[in-house]
C-alpha atoms as a PDB file:
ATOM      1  CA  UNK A   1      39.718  35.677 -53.613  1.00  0.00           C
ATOM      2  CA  UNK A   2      41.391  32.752 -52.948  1.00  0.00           C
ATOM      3  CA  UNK A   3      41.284  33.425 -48.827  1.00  0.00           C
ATOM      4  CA  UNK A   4      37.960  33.413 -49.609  1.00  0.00           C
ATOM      5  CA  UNK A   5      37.237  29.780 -51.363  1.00  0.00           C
ATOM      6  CA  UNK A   6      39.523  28.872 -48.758  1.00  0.00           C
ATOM      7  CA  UNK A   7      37.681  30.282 -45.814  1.00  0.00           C
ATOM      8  CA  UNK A   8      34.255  28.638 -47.350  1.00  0.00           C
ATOM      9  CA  UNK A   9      35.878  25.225 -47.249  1.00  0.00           C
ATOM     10  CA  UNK A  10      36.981  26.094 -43.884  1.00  0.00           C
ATOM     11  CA  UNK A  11      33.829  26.824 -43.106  1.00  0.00           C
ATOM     12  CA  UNK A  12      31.809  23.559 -44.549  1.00  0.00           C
ATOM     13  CA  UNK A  13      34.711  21.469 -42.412  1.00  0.00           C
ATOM     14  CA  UNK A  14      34.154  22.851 -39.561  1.00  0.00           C
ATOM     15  CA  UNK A  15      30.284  22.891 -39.884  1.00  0.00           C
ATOM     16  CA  UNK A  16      30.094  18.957 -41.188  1.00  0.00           C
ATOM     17  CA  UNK A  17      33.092  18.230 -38.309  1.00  0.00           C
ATOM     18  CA  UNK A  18      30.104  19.508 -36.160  1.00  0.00           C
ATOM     19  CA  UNK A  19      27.471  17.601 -37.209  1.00  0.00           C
ATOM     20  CA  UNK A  20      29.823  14.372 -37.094  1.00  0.00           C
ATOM     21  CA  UNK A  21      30.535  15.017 -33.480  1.00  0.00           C
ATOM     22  CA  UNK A  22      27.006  16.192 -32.083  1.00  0.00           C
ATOM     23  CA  UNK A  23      25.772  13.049 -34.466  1.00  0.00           C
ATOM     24  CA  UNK A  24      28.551  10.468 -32.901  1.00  0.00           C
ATOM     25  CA  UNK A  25      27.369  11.942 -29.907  1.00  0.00           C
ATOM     26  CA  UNK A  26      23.818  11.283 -29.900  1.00  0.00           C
ATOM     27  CA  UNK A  27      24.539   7.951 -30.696  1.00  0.00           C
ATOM     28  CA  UNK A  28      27.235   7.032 -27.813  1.00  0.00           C
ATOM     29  CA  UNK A  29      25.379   8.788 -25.023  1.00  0.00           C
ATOM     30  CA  UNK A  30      22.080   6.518 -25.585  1.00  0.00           C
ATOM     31  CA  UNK A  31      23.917   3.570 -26.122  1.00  0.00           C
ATOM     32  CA  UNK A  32      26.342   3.547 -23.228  1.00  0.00           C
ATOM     33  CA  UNK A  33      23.131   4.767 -20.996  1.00  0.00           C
ATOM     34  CA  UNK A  34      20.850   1.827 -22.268  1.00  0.00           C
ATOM     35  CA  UNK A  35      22.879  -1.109 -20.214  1.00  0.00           C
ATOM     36  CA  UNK A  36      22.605   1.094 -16.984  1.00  0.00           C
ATOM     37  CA  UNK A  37      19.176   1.798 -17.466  1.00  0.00           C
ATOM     38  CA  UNK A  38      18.626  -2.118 -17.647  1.00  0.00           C
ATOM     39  CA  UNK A  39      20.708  -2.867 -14.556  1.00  0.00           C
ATOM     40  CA  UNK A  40      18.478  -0.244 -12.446  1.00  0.00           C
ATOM     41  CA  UNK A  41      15.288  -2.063 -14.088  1.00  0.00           C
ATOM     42  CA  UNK A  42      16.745  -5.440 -12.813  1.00  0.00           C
ATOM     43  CA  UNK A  43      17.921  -3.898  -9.426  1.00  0.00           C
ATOM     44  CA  UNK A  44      14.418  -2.205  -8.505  1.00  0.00           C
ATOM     45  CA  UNK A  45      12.962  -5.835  -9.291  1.00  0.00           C
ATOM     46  CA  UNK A  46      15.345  -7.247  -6.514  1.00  0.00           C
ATOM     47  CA  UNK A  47      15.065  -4.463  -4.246  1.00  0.00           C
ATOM     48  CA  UNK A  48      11.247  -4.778  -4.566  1.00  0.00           C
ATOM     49  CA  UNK A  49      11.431  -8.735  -4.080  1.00  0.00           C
ATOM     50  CA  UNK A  50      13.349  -8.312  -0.875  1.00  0.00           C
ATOM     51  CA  UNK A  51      10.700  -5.714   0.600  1.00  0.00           C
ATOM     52  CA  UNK A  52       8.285  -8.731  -0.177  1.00  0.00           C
ATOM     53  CA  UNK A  53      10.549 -10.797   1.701  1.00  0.00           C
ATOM     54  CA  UNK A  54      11.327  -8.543   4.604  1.00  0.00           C
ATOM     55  CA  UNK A  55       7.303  -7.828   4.870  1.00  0.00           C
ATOM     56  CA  UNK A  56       6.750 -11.171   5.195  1.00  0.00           C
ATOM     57  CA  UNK A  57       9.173 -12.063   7.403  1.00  0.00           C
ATOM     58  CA  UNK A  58       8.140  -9.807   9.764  1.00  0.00           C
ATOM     59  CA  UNK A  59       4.550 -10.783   9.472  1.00  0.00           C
ATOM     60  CA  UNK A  60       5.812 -14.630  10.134  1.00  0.00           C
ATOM     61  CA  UNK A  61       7.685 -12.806  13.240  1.00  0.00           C
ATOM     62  CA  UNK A  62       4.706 -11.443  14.481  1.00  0.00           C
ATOM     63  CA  UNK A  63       2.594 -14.496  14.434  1.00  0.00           C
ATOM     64  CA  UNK A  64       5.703 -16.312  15.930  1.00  0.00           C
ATOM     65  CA  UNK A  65       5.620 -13.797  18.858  1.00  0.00           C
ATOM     66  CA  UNK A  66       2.145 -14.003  19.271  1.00  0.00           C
ATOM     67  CA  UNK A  67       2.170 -17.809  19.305  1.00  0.00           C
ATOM     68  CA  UNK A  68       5.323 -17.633  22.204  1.00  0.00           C
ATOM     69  CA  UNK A  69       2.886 -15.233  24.446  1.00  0.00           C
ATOM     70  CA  UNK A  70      -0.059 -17.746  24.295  1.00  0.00           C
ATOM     71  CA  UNK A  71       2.661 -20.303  25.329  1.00  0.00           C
ATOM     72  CA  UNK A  72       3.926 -18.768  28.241  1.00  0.00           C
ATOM     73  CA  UNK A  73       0.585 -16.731  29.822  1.00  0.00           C
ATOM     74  CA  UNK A  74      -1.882 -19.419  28.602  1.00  0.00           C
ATOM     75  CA  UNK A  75      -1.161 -22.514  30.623  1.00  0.00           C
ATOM     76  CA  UNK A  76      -4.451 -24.651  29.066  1.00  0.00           C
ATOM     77  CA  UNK A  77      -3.211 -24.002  25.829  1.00  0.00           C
ATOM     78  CA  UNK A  78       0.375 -25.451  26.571  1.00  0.00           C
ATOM     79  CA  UNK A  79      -1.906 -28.384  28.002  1.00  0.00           C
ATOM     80  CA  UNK A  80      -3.934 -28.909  25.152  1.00  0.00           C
ATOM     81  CA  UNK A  81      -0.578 -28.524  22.762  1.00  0.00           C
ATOM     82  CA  UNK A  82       1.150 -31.519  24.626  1.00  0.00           C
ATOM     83  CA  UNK A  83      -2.024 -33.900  24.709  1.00  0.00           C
ATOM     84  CA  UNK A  84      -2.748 -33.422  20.919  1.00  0.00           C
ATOM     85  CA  UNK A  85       0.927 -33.455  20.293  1.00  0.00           C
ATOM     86  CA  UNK A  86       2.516 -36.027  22.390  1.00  0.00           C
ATOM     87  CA  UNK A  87      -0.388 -38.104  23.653  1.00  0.00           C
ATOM     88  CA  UNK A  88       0.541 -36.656  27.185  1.00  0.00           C
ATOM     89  CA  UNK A  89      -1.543 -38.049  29.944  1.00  0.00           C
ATOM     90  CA  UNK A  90      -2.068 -36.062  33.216  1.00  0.00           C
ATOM     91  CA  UNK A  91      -1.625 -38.124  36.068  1.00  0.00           C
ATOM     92  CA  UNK A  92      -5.208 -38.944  36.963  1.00  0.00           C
ATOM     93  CA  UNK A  93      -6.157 -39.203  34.055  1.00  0.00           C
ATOM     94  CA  UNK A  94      -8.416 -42.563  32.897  1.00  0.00           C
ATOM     95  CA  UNK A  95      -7.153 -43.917  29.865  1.00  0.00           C
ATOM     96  CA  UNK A  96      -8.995 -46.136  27.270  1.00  0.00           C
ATOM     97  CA  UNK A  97      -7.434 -47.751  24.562  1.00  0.00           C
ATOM     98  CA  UNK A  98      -9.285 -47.883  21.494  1.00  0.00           C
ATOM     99  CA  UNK A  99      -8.034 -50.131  18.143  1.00  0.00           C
ATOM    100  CA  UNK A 100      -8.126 -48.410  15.105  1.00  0.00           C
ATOM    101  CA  UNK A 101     -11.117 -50.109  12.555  1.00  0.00           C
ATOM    102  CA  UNK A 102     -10.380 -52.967  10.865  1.00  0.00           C
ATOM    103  CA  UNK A 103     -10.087 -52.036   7.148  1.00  0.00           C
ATOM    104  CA  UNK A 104     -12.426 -54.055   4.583  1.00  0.00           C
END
């Protein structure tokens, strides 16, 4: 009979030793998973700010491209460009000086 009382305490130790491990367990795996789930949150952020970044540098490469080809194959443009720019005169040219209006 004894073996028996014996056996049930066994028993109940080994069944609440269970529940104490599967329960310790639920709680550790969540909580050691939480901080990596935030660090992917914040890293997808970042990896989705630098696709902004990379689309829009290439968009700013395009135009820049574009804006080098009308340079070189567009030779009233350059012309235009330097007279707006840098007051360039082509020889030829008839200057006339005009003042600026007196302010009141």
């Amino acid at each position: 009979m004894k073996e028996d009382g014996d056996r049930a305490v066994l028993e109940r130790s080994l069944t609440y030793t269970t529940l104490l491990l599967l329960a310790g367990t639920a709680f550790i795996i969540p909580t050691s998973l939480l901080p990596a789930r935030d660090r992917n949150r914040v890293l997808r952020a970042e990896v989705q700010a630098l696709e902004a970044e990379v689309e829009a540098g290439g968009r700013e490469l395009a135009e820049l491209q574009a804006e080098q080809e009308a340079l070189r194959s567009d030779p009233y443009l350059v012309e235009r460009l330097l007279r707006r720019d840098y007051r360039w005169v082509a020889p030829g040219d008839l200057v006339i000086p005009v003042e600026p209006a007196a302010k009141k």
